[in-house]
Every structure is written in structure tokens, then in C-alpha cells.
Protein backbone atom coordinates (compact mmCIF):
# COMPACT_ATOMS: atom_id res chain seq x y z
CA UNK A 1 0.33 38.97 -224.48
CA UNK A 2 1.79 37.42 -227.38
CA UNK A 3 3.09 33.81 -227.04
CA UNK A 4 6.58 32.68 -226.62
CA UNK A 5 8.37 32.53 -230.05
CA UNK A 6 10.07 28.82 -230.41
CA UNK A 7 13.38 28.63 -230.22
CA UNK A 8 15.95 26.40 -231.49
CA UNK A 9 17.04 25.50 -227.26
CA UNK A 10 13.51 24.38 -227.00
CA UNK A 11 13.38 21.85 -230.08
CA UNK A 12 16.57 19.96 -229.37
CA UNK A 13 14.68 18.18 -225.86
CA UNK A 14 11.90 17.38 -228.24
CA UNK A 15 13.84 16.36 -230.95
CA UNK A 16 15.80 13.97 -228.70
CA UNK A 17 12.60 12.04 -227.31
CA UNK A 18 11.32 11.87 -230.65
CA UNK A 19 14.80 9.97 -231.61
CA UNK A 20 14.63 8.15 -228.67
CA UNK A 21 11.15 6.66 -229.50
CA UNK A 22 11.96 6.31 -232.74
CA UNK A 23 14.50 3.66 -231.58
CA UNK A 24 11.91 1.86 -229.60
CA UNK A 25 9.48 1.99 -232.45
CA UNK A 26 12.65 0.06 -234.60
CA UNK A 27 12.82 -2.19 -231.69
CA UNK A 28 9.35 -3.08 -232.13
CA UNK A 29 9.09 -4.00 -235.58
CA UNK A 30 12.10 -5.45 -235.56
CA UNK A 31 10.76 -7.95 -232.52
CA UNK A 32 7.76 -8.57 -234.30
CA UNK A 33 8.82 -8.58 -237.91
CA UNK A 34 12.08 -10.20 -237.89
CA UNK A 35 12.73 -12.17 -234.61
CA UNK A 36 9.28 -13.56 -233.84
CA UNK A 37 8.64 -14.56 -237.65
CA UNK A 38 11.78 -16.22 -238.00
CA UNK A 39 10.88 -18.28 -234.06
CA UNK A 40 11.87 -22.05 -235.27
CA UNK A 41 8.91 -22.74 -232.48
CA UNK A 42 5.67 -21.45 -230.75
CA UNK A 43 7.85 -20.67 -227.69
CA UNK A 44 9.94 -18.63 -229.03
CA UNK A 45 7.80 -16.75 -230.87
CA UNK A 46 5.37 -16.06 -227.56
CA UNK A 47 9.09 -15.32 -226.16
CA UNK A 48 10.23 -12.51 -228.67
CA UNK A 49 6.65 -10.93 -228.71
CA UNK A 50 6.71 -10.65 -224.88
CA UNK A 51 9.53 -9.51 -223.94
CA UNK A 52 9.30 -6.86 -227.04
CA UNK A 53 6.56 -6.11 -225.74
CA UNK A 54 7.43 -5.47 -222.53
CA UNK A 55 10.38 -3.46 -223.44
CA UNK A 56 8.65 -1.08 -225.70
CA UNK A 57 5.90 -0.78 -223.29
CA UNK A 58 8.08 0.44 -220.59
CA UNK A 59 9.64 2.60 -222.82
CA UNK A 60 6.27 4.10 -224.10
CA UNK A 61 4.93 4.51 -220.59
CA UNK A 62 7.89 6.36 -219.27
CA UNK A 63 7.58 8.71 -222.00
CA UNK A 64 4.09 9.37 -221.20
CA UNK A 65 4.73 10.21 -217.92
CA UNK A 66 7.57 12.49 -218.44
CA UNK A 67 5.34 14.14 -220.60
CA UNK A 68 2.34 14.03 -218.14
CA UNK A 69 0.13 12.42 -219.97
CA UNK A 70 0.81 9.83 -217.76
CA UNK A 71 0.08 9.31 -213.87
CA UNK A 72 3.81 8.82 -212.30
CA UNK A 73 4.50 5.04 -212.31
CA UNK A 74 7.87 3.86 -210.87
CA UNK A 75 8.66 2.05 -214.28
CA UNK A 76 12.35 2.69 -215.26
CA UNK A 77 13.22 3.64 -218.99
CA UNK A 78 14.93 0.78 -220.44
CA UNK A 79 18.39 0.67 -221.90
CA UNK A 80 18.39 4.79 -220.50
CA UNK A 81 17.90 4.16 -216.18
CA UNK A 82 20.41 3.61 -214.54
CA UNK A 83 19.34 1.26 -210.86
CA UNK A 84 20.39 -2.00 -209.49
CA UNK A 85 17.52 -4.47 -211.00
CA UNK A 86 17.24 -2.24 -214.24
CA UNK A 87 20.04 -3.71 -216.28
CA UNK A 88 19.07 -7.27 -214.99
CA UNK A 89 15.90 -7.12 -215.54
CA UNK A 90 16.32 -5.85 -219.37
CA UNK A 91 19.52 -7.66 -220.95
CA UNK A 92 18.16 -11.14 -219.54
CA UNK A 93 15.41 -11.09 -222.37
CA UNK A 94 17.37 -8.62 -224.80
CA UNK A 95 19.84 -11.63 -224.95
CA UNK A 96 17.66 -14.09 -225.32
CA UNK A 97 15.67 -12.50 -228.39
């Protein structure tokens, strides 16, 4: 059997996660780069390099496991899910940074 040509239905899901981490990757340097070097303090520099860090990580482990690279977690994609604690959770420390 030959395989399965590609077609263009089958890029646009990829093409859309790739976009979507794209934007967490821009979150990242931009929490590292520009909000955590500019920190008028130690706190607030351990403050913007956590909670970037925690926000990209959630968003980098829910990508692995919709891929299945991933064992299935529970974590919620942030700024995307849509729950009760989800938006609380995230826009506490996306306000503060």
C-alpha cells in the first residue's frame, strides 16, 4: 500500500498548534527577557519567572499530551480551557506580571 498523500485539511490542525505554541514561546521570552529583566526587585523578578514559567509549562504539557507524547494529565491549556478555576487561576499572575 502506498501511504496517504497529505492534504491541505490535514495541515491546517497542525498549522494551528504550531501558531498556538508559537504564542507561548513569545510569552516566554517576553517573561524572561523583558518583564523579569526590567523587575525593580529580586521578588519580582522570582515572580515574573514563575509564573511564566508556569504558564508556558502548562501550555507545553497540554500540547504533549494531545499529541501523546504525553501521559494524560488533568492540566488545563491556559488562556484556551474553558472551567471554573481556569481563568482564576491564570489572570491572577498574568496581571500581576
Amino acid at each position: 500500500m502506498s501511504p496517504r498523500p497529505t492534504t491541505p485539511a490535514r495541515l491546517i490542525p497542525l498549522a494551528g498548534a504550531l501558531a498556538l505554541l508559537s504564542l507561548f514561546l513569545w510569552l516566554l521570552v517576553r517573561g524572561f527577557l523583558r518583564i523579569a529583566r526590567y523587575a525593580p526587585d529580586p521578588l519580582g523578578l522570582l515572580l515574573a519567572v514563575g509564573f511564566t514559567t508556569m504558564i508556558v509549562l502548562y501550555g507545553f504539557i497540554h500540547a504533549g499530551v494531545a499529541c501523546g507524547l504525553l501521559p494524560v494529565t488533568g492540566l488545563p491549556m491556559p488562556f484556551v480551557s474553558y472551567g471554573t478555576t481556569t481563568p482564576s487561576k491564570i489572570a491572577l499572575p498574568s496581571r500581576a506580571t
